[in-house]
Protein backbone atom coordinates (compact mmCIF):
# COMPACT_ATOMS: atom_id res chain seq x y z
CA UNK A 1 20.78 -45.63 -147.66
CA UNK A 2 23.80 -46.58 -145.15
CA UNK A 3 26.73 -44.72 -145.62
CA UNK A 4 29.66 -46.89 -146.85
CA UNK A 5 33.06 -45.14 -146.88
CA UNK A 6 35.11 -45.08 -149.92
CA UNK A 7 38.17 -45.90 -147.64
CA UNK A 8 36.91 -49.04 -147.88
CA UNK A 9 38.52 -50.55 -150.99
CA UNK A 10 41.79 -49.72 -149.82
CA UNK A 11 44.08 -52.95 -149.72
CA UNK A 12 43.42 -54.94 -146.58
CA UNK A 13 40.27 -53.49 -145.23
CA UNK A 14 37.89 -55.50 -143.61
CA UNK A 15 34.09 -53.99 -143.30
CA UNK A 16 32.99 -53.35 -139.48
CA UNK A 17 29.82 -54.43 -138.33
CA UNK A 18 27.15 -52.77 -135.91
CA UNK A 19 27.73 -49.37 -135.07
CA UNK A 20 30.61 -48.89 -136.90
CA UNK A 21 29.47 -50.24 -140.28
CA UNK A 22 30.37 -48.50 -143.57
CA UNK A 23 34.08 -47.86 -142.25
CA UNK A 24 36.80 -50.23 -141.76
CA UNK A 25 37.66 -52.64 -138.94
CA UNK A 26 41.18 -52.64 -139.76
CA UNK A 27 43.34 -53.09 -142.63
CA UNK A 28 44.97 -56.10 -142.18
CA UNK A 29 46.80 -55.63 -138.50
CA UNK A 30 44.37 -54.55 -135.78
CA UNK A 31 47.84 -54.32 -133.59
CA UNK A 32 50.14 -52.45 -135.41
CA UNK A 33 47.68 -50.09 -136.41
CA UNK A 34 46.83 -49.31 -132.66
CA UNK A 35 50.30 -48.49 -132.03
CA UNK A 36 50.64 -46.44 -134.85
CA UNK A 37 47.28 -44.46 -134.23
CA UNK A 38 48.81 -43.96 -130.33
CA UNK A 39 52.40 -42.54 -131.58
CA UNK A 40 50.32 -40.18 -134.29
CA UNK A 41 51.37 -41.97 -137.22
CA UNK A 42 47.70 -42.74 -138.15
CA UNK A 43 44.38 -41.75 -138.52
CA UNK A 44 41.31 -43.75 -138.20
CA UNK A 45 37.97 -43.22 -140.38
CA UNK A 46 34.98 -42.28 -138.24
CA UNK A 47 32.58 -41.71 -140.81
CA UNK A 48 29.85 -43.45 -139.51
CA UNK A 49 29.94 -40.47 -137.57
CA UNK A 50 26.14 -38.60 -137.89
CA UNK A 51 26.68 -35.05 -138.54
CA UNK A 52 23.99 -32.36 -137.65
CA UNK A 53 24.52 -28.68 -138.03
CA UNK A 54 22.55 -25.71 -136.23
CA UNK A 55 22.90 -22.32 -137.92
CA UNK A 56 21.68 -19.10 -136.60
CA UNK A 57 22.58 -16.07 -134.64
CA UNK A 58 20.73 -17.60 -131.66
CA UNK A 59 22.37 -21.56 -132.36
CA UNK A 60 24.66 -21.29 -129.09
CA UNK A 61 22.03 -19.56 -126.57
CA UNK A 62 19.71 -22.25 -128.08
CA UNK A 63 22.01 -25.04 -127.64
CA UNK A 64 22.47 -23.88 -123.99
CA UNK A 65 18.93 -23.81 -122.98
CA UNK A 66 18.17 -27.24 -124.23
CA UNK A 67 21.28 -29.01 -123.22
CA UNK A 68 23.52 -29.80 -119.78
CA UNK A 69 26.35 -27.77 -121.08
CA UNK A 70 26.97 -23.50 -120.85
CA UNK A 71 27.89 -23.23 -124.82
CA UNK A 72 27.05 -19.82 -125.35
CA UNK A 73 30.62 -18.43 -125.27
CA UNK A 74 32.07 -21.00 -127.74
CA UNK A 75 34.23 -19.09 -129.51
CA UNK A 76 35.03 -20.30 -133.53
CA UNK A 77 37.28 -23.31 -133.38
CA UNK A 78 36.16 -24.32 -129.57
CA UNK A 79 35.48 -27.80 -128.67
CA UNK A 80 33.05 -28.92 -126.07
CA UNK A 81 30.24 -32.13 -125.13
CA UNK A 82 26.72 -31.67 -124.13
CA UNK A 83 23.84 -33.97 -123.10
CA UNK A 84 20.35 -33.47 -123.79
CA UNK A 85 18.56 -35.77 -121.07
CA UNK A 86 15.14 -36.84 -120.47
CA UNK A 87 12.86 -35.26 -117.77
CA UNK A 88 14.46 -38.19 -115.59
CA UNK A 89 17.61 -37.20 -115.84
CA UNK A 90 18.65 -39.85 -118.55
CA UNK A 91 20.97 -39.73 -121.31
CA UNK A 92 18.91 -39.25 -124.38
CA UNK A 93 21.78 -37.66 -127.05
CA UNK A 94 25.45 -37.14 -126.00
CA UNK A 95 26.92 -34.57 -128.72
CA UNK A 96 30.11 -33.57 -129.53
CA UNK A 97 30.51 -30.11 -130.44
CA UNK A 98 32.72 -27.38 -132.35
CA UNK A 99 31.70 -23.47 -133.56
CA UNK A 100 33.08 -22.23 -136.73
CA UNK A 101 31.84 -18.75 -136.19
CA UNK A 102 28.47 -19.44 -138.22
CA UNK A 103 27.52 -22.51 -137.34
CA UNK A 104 27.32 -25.31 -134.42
CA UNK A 105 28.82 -28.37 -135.56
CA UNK A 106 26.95 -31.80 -133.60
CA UNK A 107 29.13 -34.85 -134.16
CA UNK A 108 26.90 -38.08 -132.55
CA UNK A 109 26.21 -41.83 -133.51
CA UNK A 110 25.08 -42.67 -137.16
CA UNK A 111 21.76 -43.84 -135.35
CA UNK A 112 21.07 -40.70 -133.20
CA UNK A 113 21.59 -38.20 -136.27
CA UNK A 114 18.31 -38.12 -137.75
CA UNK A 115 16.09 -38.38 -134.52
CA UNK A 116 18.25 -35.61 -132.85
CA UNK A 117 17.98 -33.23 -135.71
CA UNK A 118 14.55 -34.28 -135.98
CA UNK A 119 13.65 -33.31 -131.96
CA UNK A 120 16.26 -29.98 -132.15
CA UNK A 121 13.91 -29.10 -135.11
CA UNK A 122 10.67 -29.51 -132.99
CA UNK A 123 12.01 -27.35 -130.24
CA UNK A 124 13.05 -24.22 -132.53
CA UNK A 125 9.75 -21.94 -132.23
CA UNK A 126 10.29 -18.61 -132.61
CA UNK A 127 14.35 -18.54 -132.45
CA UNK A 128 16.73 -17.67 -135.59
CA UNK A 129 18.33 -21.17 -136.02
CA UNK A 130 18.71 -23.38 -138.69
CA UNK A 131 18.79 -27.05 -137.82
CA UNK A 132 20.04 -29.58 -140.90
CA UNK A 133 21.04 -33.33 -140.55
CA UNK A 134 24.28 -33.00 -143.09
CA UNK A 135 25.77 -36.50 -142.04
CA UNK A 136 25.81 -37.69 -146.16
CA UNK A 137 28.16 -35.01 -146.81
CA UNK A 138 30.44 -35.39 -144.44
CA UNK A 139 33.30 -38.05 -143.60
CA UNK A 140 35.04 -38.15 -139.99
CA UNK A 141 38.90 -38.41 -139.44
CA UNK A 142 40.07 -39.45 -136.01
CA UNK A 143 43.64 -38.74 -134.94
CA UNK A 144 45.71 -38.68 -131.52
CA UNK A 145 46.65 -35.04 -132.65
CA UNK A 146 45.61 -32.35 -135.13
CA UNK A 147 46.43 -32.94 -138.25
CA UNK A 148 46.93 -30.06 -140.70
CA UNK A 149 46.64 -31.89 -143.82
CA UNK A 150 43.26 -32.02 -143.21
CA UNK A 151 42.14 -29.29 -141.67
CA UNK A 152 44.32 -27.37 -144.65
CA UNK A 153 41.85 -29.47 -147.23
CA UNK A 154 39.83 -27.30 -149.46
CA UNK A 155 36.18 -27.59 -148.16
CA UNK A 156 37.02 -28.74 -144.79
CA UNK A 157 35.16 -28.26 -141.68
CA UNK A 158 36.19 -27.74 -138.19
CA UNK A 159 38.30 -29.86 -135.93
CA UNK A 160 36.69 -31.22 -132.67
CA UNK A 161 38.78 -31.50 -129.59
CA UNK A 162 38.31 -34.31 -127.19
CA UNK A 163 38.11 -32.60 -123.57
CA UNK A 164 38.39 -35.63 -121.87
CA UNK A 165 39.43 -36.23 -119.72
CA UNK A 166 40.17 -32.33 -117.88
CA UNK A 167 37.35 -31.29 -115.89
CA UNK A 168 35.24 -28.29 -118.23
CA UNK A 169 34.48 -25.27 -116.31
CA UNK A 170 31.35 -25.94 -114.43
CA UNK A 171 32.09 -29.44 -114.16
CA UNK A 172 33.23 -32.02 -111.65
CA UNK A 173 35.29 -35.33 -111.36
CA UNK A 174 33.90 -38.91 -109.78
CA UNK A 175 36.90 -40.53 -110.86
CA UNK A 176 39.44 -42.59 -107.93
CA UNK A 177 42.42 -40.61 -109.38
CA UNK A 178 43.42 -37.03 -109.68
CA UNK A 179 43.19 -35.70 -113.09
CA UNK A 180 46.94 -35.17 -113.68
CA UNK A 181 47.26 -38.87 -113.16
CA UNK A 182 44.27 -39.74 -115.44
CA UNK A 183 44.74 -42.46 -118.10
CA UNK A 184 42.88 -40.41 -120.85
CA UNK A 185 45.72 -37.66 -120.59
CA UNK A 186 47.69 -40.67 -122.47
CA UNK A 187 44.82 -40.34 -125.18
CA UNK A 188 44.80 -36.79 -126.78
CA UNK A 189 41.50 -37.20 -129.19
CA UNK A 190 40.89 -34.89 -132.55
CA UNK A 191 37.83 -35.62 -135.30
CA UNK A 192 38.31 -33.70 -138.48
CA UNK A 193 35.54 -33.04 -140.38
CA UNK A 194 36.08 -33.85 -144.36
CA UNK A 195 33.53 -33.75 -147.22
CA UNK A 196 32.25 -37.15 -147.61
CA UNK A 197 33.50 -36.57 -151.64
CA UNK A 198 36.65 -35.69 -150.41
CA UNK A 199 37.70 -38.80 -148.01
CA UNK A 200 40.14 -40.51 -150.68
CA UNK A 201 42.11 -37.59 -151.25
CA UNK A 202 42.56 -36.70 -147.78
CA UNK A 203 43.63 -40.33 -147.34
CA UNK A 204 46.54 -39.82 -150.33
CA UNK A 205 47.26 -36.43 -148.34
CA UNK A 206 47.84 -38.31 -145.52
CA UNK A 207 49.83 -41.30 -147.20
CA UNK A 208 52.17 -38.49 -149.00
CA UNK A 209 52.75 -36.96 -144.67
CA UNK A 210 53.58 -40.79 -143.95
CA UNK A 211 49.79 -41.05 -141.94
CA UNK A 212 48.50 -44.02 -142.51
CA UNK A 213 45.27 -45.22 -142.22
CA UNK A 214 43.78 -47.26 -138.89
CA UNK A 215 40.55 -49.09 -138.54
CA UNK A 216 37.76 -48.40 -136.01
CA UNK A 217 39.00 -51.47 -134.04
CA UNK A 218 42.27 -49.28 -133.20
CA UNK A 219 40.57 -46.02 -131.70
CA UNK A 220 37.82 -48.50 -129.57
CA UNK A 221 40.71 -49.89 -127.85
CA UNK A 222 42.24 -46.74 -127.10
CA UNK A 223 39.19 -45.11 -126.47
CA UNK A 224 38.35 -47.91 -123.54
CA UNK A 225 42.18 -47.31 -121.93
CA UNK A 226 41.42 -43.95 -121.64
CA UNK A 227 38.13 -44.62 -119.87
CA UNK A 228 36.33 -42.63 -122.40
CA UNK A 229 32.46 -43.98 -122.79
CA UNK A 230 30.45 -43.92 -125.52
CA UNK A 231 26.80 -43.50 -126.72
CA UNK A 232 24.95 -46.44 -127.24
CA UNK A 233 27.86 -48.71 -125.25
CA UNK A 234 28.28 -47.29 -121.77
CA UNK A 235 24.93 -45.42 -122.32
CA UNK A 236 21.58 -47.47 -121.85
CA UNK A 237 18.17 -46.42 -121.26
CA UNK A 238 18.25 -45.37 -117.73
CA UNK A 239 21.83 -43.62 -117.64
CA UNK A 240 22.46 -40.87 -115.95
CA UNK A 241 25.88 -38.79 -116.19
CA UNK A 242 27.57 -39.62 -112.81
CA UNK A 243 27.52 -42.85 -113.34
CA UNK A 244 29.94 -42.60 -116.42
CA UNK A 245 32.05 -39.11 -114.91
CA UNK A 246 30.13 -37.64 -117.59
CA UNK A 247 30.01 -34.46 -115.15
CA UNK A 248 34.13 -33.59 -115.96
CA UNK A 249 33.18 -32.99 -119.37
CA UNK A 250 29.63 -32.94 -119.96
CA UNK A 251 27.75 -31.47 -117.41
CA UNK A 252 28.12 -27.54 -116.14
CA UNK A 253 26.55 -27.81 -112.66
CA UNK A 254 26.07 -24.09 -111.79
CA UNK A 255 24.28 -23.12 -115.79
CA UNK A 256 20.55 -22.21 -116.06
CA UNK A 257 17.19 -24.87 -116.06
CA UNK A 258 17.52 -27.49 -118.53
CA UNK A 259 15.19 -30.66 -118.73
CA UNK A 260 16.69 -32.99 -116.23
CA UNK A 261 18.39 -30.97 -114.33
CA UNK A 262 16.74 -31.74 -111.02
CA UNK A 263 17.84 -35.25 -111.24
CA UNK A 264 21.43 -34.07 -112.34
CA UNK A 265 21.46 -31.96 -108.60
CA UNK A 266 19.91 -34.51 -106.73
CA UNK A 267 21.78 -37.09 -107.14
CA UNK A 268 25.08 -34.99 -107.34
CA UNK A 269 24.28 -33.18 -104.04
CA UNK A 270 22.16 -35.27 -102.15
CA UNK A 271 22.38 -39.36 -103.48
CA UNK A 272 24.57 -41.82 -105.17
CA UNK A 273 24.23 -42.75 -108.83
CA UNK A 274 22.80 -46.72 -108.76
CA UNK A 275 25.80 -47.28 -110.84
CA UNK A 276 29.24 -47.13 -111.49
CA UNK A 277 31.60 -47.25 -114.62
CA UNK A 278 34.76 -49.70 -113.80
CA UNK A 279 37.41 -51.04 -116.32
CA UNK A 280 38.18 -54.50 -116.30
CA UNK A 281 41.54 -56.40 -116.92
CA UNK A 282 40.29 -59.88 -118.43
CA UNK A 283 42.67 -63.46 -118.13
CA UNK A 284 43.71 -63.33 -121.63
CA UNK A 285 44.06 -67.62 -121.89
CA UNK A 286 40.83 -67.88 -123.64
CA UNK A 287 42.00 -65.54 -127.18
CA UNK A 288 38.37 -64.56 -127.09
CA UNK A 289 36.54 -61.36 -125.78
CA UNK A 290 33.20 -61.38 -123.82
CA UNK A 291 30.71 -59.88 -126.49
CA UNK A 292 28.64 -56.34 -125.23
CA UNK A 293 26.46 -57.59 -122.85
CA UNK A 294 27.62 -60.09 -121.54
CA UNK A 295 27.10 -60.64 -117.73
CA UNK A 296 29.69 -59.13 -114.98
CA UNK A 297 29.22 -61.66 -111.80
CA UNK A 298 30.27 -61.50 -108.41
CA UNK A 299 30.85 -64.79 -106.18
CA UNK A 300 29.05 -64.68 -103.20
CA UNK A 301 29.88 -65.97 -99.73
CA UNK A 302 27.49 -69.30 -99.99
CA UNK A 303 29.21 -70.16 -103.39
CA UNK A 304 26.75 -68.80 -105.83
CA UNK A 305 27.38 -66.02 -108.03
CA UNK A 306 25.52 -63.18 -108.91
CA UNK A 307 25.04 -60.75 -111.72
CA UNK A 308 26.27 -57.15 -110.68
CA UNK A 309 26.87 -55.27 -114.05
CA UNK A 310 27.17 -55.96 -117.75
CA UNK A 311 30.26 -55.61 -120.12
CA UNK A 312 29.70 -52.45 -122.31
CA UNK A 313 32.84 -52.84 -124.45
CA UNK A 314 35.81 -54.76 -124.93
CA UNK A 315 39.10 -54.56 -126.85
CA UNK A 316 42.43 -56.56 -126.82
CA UNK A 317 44.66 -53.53 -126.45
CA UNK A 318 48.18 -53.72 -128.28
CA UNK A 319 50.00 -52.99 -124.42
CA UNK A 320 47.26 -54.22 -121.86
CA UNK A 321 46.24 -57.36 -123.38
CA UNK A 322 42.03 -57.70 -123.21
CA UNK A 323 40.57 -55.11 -121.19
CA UNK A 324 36.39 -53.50 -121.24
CA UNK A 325 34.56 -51.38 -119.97
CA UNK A 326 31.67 -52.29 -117.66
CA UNK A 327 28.39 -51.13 -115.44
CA UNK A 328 28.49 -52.77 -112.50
CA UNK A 329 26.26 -51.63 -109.32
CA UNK A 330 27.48 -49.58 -107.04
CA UNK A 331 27.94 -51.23 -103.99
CA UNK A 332 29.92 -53.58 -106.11
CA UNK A 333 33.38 -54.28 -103.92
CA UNK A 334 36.11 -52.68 -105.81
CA UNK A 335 39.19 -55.17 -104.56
CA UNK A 336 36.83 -58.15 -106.18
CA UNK A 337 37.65 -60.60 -108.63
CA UNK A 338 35.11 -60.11 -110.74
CA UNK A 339 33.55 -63.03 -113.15
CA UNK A 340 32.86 -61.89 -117.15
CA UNK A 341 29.87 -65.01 -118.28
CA UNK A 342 30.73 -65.19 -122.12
CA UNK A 343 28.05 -66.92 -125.07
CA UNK A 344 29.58 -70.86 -125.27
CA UNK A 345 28.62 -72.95 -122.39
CA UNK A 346 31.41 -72.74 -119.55
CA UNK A 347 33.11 -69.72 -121.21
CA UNK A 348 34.19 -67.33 -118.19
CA UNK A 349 36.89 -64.62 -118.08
CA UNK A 350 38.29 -64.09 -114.46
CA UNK A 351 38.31 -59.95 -114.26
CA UNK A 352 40.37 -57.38 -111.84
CA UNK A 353 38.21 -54.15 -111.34
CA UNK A 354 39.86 -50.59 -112.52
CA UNK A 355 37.79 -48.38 -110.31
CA UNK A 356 36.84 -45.56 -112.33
CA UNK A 357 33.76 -43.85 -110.60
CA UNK A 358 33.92 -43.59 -107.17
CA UNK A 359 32.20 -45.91 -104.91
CA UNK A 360 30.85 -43.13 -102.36
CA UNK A 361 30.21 -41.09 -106.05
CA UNK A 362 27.95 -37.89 -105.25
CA UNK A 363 25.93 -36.56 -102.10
CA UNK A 364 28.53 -33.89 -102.05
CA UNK A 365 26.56 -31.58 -99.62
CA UNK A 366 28.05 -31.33 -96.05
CA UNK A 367 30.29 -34.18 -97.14
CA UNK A 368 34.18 -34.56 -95.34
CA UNK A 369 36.20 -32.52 -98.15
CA UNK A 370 38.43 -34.35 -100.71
CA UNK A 371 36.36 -37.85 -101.70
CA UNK A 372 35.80 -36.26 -104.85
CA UNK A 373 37.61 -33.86 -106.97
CA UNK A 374 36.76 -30.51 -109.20
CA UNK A 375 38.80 -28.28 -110.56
């Protein structure tokens, strides 16, 4: 049965749909409550949040082996993000992770819980781990900054630390921009983990700090200014990590065989991803947003158009008006005015390109020094 959050049936909340169902859109004023969730005034329910667990004196060796990230020296309390990829090099699960000194905490997509535990359980064999899809049990908090209330709640589990957008050890940056300049640094990013029984007290907890409560609406939009993709949005079925800068955080290029780590060196040292990640300013005159999808076009010198990318999300940020995310190819021209094709005949959103992965993105062997940056 879907999980439906008891924060629900506070005053004002309206139900979110899609990925994000069984939480709240917002309560009542999508705006306000994105300011207030920026300043740390607010936290936002995540529970649709799948939950997996791997227990086990060999869980962070394990974990290492399968995945593109070195986790075996997670210490308790230590955040970090890991992709398991297919033999092509594709994104197949892209975990969040935290230790608590017994047990590896996997925070992913409600639709990605039960098929990851499911394949983690498969790939066990003779190892001492424990592998349990707990995601019933337990609610998700998100907050701009650690909030003690709840990680001071009886029963609670471990905090989880956005790294984005610093580049991890082992990793490397395609972004335009140097990392102290980032516009993630602007989004600091915390998920508490709360017993699912346990989500309306924690709620009153937060009320009696003077937190209030956000909807999912609130951290999208923030989560899209900070460049931040996501599973199952930015993510498709022939992703690969460069294309999203998914080697800052996710990847650790010098670790041991994994499955798909040919593709990850290949393209890194040798070829360009076939794609790029851009942000897009929309013309905010139409008080609509392009749906996820939606085709990204590019005019062409004969007067047609043609499609170079899709939208991947979209958001009408409380400072920046409408902006998204989008996929665009990468021989896409950066300084273009892009076109955004939305679902009503003649709809169109005129859209300036944020370059966020680098055009000239990878083949880093024997290449001039300084096109792209690591730590």
């Amino acid at each position: 049965m879907s999980f439906v959050s008891p924060l629900l049936s506070r005053p004002g909340a309206v139900a979110a749909a899609g990925a994000d169902s069984g939480v709240a859109a917002h309560y009542g004023d999508p705006m306000r409550e994105q300011r207030t969730l920026a300043e740390g005034r607010a936290a936002v329910d995540l529970s649709f949040r799948g939950v997996v667990t791997v227990a086990g004196p060999d869980r962070l060796t394990w974990l290492t082996t399968l995945s593109s990230q070195q986790v075996s020296g997670l210490v308790p309390g230590e955040s970090a993000e890991l992709l398991l990829l297919s033999v092509q090099g594709r994104i197949e699960y892209d975990a969040r992770i935290v230790d608590d000194g017994e047990r590896a905490w996997l925070l992913v997509e409600a639709a990605e819980a039960e098929g990851l535990a499911v394949w983690l359980d498969s790939m066990r064999f003779m190892l001492r781990v424990e592998v349990a899809n707990v995601s019933e049990a337990w609610g998700v908090l998100g907050a701009t900054r650690r909030l003690d209330t709840l990680a001071a709640l009886p029963g609670a589990g471990p905090v989880w630390q956005d790294p984005w957008p610093h580049v991890a050890r082992g990793g490397y940056s395609y972004a335009v921009v140097p990392e102290d300049r980032h516009p993630g640094l602007e989004r600091p990013w915390f998920e508490h983990l709360v017993p699912a029984d346990r989500l309306e007290e924690a709620a009153e907890l937060l009320d009696a700090d003077g937190i209030g409560l956000a909807g999912s609406m609130a951290a999208d939009a923030l989560r899209i200014a900070a460049w931040r993709p996501r599973a199952g949005f930015e993510t498709d079925d022939k992703a690969i990590p460069h294309e999203l800068d998914l080697l800052r955080t996710a990847v650790h290029l010098a670790k041991g065989c994994y499955k798909g780590q040919e593709t990850v060196a290949r393209v890194h040292n040798l070829g360009h991803p076939p794609r790029r990640l851009v942000m897009l300013q929309l013309d905010g005159s139409a008080h609509t947003l392009p749906a996820t999808g939606s085709p990204v076009m590019l005019g062409t010198d004969d007067g047609a158009a043609k499609q170079v990318g899709r939208i991947t999300s979209a958001a009408l940020h409380y400072e920046m008006g409408p902006v998204a995310l989008a996929v665009v190819k990468r021989n896409t021209d950066p300084s273009a005015t892009l076109v955004v094709k939305g679902e009503a005949e003649g709809e169109e959103y005129a859209a300036a390109q944020e370059t966020i992965v680098a055009p000239d993105a990878g083949q880093v062997v024997q290449r001039p020094a300084g096109l792209l940056r690591h730590p």
